[in-house]
Protein backbone atom coordinates (compact mmCIF):
# COMPACT_ATOMS: atom_id res chain seq x y z
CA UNK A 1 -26.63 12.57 7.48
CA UNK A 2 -22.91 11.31 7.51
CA UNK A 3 -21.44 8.80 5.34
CA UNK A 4 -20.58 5.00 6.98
CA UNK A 5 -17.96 3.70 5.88
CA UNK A 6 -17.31 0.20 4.89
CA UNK A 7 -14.06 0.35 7.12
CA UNK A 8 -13.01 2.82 9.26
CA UNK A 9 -8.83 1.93 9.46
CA UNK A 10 -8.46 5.79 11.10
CA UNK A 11 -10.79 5.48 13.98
CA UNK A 12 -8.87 2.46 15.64
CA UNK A 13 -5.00 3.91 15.22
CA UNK A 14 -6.11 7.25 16.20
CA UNK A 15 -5.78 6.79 19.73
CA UNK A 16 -2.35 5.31 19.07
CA UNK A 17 -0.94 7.96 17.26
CA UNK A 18 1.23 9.75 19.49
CA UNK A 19 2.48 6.28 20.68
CA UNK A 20 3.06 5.69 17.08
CA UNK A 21 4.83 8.79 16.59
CA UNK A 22 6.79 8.56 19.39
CA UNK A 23 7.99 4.34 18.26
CA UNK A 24 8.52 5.30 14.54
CA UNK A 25 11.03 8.51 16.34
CA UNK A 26 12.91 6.11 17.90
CA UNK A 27 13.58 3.72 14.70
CA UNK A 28 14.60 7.18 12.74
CA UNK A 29 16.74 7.82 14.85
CA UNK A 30 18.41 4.20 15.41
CA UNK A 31 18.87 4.45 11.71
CA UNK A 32 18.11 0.60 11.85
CA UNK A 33 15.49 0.10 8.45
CA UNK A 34 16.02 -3.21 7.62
CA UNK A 35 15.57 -6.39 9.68
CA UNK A 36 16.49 -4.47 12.88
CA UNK A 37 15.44 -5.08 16.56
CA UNK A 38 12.05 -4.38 15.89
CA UNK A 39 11.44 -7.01 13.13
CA UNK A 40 12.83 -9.26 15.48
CA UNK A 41 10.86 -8.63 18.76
CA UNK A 42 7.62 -8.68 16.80
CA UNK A 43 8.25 -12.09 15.11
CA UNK A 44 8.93 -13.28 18.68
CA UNK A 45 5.92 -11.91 20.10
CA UNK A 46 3.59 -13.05 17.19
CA UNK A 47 5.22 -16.34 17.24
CA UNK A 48 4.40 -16.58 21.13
CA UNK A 49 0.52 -14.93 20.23
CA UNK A 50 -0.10 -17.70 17.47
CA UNK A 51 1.45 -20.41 19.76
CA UNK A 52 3.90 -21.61 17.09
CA UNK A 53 7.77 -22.32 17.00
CA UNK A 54 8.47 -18.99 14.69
CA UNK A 55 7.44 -16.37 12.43
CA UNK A 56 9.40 -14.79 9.61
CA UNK A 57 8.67 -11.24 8.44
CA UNK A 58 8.17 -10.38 4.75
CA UNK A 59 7.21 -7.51 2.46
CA UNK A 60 3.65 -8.77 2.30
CA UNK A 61 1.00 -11.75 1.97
CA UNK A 62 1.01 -12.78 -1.50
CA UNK A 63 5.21 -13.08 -0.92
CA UNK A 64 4.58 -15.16 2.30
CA UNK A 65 2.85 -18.01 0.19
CA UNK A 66 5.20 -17.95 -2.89
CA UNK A 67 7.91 -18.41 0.02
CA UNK A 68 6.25 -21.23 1.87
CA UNK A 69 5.95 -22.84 -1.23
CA UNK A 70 9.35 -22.03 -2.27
CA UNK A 71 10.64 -23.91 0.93
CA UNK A 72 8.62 -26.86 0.69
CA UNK A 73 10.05 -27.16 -2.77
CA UNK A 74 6.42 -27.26 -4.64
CA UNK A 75 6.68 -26.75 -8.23
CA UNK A 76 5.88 -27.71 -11.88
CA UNK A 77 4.57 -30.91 -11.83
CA UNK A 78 2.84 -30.65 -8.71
CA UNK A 79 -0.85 -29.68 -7.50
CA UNK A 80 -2.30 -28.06 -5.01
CA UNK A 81 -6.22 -27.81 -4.07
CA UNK A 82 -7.66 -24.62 -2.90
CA UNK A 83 -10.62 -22.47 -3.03
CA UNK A 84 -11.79 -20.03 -5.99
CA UNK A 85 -13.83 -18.09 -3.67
CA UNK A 86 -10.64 -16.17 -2.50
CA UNK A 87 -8.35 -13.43 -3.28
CA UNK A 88 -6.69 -14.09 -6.57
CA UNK A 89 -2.86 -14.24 -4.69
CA UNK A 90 -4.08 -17.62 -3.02
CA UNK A 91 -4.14 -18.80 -6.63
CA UNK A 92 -1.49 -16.66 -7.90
CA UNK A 93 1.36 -17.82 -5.68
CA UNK A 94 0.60 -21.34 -7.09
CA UNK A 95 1.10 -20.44 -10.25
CA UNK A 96 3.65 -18.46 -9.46
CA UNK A 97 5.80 -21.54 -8.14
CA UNK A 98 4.82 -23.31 -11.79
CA UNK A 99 2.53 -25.74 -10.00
CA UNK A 100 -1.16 -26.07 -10.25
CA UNK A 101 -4.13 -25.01 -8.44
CA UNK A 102 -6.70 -27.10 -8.50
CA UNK A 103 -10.38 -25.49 -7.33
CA UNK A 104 -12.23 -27.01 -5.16
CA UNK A 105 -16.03 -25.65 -3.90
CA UNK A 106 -17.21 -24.31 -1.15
CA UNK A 107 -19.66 -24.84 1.80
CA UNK A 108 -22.43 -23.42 0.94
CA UNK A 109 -23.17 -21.91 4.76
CA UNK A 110 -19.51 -20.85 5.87
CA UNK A 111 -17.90 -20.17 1.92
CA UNK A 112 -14.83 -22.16 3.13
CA UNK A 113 -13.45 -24.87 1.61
CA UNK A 114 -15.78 -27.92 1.72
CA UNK A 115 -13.64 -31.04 2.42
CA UNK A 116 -16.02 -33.60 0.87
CA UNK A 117 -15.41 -31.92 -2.41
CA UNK A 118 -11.44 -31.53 -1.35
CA UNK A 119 -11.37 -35.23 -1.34
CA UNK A 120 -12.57 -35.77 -4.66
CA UNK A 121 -10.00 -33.12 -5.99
CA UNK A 122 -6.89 -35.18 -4.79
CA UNK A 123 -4.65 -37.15 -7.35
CA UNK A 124 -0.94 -38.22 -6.60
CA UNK A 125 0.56 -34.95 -7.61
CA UNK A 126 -1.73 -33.31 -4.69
CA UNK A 127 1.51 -31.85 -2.61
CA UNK A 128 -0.39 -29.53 -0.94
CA UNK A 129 -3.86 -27.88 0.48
CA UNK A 130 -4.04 -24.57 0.70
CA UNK A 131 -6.94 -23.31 2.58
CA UNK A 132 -8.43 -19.33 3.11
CA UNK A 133 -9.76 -18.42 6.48
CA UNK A 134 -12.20 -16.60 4.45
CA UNK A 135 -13.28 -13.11 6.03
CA UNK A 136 -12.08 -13.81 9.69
CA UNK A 137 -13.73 -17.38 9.75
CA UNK A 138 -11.30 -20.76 10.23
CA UNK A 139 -11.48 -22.91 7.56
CA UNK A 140 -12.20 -26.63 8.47
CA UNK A 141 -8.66 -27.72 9.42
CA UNK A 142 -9.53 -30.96 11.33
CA UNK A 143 -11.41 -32.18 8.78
CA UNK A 144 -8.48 -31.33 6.07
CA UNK A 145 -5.68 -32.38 8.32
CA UNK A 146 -7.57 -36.33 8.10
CA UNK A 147 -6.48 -36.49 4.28
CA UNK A 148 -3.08 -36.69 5.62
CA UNK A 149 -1.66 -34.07 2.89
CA UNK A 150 0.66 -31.11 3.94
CA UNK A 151 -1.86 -27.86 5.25
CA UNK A 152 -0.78 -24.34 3.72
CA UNK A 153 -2.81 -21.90 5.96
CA UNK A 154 -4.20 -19.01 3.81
CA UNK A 155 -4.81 -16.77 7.06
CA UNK A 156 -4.38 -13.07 5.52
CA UNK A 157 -8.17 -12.29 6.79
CA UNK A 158 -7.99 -14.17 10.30
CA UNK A 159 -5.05 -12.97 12.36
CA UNK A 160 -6.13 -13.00 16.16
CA UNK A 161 -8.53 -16.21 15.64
CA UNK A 162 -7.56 -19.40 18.27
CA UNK A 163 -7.90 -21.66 15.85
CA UNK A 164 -5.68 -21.19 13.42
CA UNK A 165 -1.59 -20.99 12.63
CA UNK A 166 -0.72 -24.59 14.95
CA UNK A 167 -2.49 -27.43 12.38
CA UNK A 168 -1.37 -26.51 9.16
CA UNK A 169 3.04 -26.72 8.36
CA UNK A 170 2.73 -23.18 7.94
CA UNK A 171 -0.20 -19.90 8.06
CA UNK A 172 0.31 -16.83 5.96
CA UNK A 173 -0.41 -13.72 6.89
CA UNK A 174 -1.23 -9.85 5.52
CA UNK A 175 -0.71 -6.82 7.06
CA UNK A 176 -2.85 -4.34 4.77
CA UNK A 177 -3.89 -1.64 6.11
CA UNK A 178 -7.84 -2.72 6.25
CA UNK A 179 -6.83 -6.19 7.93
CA UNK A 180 -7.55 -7.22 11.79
CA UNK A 181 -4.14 -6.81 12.21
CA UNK A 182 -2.69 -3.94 9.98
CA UNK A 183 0.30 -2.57 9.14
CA UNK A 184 1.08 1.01 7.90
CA UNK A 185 1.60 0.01 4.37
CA UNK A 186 2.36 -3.73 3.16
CA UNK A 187 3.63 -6.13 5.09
CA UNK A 188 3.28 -9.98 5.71
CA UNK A 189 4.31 -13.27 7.84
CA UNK A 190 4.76 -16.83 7.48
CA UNK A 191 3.96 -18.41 10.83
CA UNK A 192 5.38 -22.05 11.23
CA UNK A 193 5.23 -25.34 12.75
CA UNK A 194 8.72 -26.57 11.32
CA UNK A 195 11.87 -24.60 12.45
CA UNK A 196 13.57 -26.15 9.45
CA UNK A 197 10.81 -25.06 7.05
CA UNK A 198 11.08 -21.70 8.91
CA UNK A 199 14.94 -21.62 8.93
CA UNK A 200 14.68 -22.12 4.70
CA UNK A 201 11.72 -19.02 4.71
CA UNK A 202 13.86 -17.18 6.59
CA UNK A 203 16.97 -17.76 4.06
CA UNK A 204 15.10 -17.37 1.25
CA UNK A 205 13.59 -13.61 1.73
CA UNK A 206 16.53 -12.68 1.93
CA UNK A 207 18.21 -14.18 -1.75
CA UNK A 208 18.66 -17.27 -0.22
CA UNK A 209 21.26 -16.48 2.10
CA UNK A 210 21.83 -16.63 6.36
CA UNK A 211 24.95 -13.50 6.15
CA UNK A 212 24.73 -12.12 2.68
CA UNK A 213 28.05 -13.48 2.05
CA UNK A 214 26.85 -17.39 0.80
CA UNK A 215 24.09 -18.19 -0.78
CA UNK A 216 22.13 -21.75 -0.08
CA UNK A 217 19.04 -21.02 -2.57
CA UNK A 218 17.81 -18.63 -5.52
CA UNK A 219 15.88 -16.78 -3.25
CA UNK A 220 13.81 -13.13 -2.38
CA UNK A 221 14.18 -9.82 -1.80
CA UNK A 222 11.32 -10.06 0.45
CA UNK A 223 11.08 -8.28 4.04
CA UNK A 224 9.40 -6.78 6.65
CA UNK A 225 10.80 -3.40 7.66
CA UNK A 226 11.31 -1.71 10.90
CA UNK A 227 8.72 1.14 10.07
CA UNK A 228 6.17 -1.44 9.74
CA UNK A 229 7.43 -4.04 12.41
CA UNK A 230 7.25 -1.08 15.18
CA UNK A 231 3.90 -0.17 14.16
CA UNK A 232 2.70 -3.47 14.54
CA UNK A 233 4.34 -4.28 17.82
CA UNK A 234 1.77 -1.70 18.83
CA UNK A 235 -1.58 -2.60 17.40
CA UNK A 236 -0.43 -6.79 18.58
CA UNK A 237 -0.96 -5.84 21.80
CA UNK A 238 -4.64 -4.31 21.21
CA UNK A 239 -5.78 -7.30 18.98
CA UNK A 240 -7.77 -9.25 21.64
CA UNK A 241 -9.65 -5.84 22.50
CA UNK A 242 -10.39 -4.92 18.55
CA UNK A 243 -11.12 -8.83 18.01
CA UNK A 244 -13.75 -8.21 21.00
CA UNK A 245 -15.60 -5.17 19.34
CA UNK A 246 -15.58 -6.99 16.00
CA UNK A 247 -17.41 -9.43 17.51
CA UNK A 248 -19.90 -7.65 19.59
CA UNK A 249 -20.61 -5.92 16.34
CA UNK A 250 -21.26 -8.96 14.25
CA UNK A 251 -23.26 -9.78 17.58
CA UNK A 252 -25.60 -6.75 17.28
CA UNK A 253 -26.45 -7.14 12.91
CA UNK A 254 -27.81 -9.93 14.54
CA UNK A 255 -29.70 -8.52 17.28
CA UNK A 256 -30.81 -6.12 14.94
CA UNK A 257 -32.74 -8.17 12.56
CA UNK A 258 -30.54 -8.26 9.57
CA UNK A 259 -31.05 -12.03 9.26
CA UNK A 260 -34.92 -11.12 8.74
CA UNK A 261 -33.56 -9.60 5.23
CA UNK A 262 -30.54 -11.65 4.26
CA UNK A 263 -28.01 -14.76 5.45
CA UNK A 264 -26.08 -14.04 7.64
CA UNK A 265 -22.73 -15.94 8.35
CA UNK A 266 -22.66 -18.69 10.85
CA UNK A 267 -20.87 -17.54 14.47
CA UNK A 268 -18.39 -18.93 15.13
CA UNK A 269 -16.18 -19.15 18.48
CA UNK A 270 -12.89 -18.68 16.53
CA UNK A 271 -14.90 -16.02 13.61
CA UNK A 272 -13.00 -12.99 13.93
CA UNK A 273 -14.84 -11.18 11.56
CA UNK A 274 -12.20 -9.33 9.27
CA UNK A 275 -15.58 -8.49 6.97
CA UNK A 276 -19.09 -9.11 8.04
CA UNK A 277 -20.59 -10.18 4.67
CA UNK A 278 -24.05 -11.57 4.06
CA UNK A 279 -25.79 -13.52 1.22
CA UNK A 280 -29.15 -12.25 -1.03
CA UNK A 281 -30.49 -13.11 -4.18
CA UNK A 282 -31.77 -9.14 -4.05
CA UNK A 283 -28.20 -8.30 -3.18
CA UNK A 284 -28.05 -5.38 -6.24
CA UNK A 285 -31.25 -3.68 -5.06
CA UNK A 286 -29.54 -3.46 -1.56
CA UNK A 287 -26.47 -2.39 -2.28
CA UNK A 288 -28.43 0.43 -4.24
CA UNK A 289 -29.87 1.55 -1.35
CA UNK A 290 -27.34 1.69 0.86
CA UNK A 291 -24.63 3.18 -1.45
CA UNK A 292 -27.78 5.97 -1.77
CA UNK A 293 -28.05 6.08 1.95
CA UNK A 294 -23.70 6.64 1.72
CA UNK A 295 -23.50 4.06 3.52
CA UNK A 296 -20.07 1.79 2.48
CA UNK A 297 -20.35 -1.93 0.99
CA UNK A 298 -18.39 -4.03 -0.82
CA UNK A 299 -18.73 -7.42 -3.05
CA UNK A 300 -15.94 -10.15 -3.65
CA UNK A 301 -14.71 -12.33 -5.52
CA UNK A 302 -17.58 -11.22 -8.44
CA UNK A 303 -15.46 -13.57 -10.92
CA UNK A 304 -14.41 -16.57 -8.58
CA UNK A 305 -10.45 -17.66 -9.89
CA UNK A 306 -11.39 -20.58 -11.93
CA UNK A 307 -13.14 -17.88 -14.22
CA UNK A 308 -10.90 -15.46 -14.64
CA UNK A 309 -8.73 -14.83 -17.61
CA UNK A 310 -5.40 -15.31 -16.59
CA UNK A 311 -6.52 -18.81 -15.13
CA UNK A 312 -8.70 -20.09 -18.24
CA UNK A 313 -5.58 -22.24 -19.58
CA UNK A 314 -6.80 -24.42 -16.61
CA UNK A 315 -10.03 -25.38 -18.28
CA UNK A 316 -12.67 -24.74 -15.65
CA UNK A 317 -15.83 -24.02 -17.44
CA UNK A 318 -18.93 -21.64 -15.92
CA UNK A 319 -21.43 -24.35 -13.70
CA UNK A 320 -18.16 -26.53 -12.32
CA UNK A 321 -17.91 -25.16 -8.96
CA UNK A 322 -21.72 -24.61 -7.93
CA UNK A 323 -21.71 -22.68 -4.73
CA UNK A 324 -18.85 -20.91 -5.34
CA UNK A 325 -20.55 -19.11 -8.39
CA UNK A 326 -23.38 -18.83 -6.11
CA UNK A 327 -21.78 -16.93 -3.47
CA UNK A 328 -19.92 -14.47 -6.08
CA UNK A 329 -23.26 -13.90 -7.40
CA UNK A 330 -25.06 -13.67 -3.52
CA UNK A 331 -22.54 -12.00 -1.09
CA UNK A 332 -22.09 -8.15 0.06
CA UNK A 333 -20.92 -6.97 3.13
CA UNK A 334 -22.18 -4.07 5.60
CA UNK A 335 -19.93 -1.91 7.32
CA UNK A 336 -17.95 -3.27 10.21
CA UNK A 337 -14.45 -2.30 12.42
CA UNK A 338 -13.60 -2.52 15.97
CA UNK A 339 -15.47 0.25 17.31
CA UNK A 340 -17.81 0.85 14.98
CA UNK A 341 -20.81 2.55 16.98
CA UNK A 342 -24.17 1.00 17.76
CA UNK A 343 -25.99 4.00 16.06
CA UNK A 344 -24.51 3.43 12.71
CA UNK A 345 -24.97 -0.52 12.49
CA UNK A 346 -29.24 0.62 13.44
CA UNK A 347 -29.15 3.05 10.70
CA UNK A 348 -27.34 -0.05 8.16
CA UNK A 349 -30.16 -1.95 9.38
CA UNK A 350 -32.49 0.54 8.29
CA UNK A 351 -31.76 0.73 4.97
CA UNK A 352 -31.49 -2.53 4.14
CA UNK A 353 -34.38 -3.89 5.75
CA UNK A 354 -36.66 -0.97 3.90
CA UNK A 355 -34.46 -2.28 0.56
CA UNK A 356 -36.22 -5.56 0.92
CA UNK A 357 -39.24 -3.99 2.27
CA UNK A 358 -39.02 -5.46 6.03
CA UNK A 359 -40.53 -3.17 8.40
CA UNK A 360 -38.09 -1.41 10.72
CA UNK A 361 -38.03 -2.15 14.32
């Protein structure tokens, strides 16, 4: 029987590849590589698709929050609250900056930042709060915006949800090749609300300067190219039709009975399900299974961020953010893309259900 993968990246560009071919011609032959036409047409047309004033290109995600941190002058001294059930770049670019990130948990049903606990994390350094739209789902930003403290929008897993890029003072985005919206190598964005915080991004990926010849700020080598920008003026304009088959997917693991076997997440109107990960306290056992069945699955964020070594010097000791360690020790995900066929998802269905011995269908 043939192998599922946990992501299938090939299946949606394959279509597109002689379109591909035929955009990625034309910038060879421009001879335009760097900040070109195409960079700037697709930060216009993303800035128009997330409904914000502008968008600056950069080299990739983890460089699109040291930036917007960078521009709103964050640094030693200063704090900013975020989740530990992320990627460890959310955490990193903190650091990076010389400020401090300071963990706060997680609700327990959506793994996204749980403002009650946000609250209690805030002291007068508190500059900033950074949260993850973690795997495709928006964080609570109403909720957050009410504390009154600038909004850094961690959105590298949610590009193409309606709910996101216009509350916080600026979104960050990834382009890796396994996201929603995916590039054909690294790549990022910072999406803003501010033209003046956008004008400084924009100055500072590129060593601080406007025309190379002064220079305002210590800045970045950081951005986008036109290899990448043309490629993703392409897949924009299928988003809304992949961001529909990712959620008729997550639609039919429902359908199917998965939630008879494990937790499912919570649907949201705005969930654009960049991973469609579920919660067990079997979760070994059915990873087992399916990895014996070759079918793909994946864990995250085993060792949350306020555990891991390079972050101990912050003091956060095992037991101090509850449901964050529970979800590292809980969550795996099945396999899921835009397109994925109904066949496949029956057959992951299958095999975990008989993991937890749950009759089939």
């Amino acid at each position: 029987m043939a192998a599922i993968p946990l992501v299938d990246v090939r299946a949606q560009y394959a279509p597109l590849i002689p379109e591909l071919l035929d955009q990625l011609q034309s910038v060879l032959e421009s001879g335009e590589f760097i900040l070109g036409p195409n960079v700037n047409a697709f930060e216009d047309e993303a800035a128009r698709y997330l409904g914000v004033p502008q968008t600056v290109g950069v080299a990739n995600g983890t460089d699109a929050l040291v930036l917007v941190l960078d521009a709103m002058g964050i640094g030693p001294g200063d704090e900013v609250v975020c989740p530990a059930f992320t990627f460890y770049a959310t955490a990193e670019s903190i650091v990076r900056r010389g400020a401090t990130p300071v963990f706060a948990d997680i609700d327990a049903a959506t793994l996204n930042l749980d403002p009650a606990d946000v609250v209690e994390r805030i002291t007068p350094r508190t500059k900033a709060i950074m949260p993850v739209h973690l795997f495709g789902r928006p964080a609570p930003l109403r909720e957050l915006a009410e504390l009154g403290i600038p909004i850094v929008e961690d959105a590298a897993q949610a590009f193409g949800s309606p709910e996101i890029a216009r509350t916080g003072v600026a979104s960050t985005f990834s382009f890796y090749p396994t996201k929603n919206l995916f590039g054909l190598g690294d790549g990022g964005l910072v999406a803003v609300t501010d033209e003046a915080l956008g004008d400084r991004v924009r100055m500072l990926r590129f060593h601080g300067s406007r025309d190379k010849v002064d220079f305002q700020f210590v800045g970045y080598n950081s951005r986008l190219d036109e290899l990448q920008a043309a490629a993703l003026r392409i897949f924009l304009r299928r988003l809304d039709e992949w961001t529909r088959l990712r959620r008729e997917a997550a639609g039919r693991y429902a359908s199917l009975g998965l939630a008879e076997v494990c937790e499912l997440p919570p649907d949201e109107a705005g969930h654009v399900y960049h991973l469609f990960v579920c919660r067990s306290p079997d979760r070994d056992r059915i990873r087992a299974a399916l990895r014996n069945e070759q079918v793909g699955t994946g864990v995250y964020y085993t060792t949350p961020l306020h555990l891991q070594p390079a972050l101990r010097f912050l003091g956060y000791e095992p037991g101090s953010l509850p449901e964050t360690e529970r979800a590292a020790r809980e969550n795996f995900s099945v396999p899921l893309w835009a397109g994925i066929d109904a066949r496949q998802q029956e057959r992951v269905v299958d095999v975990v259900r008989e993991a937890a011995a749950v009759p089939a269908r």
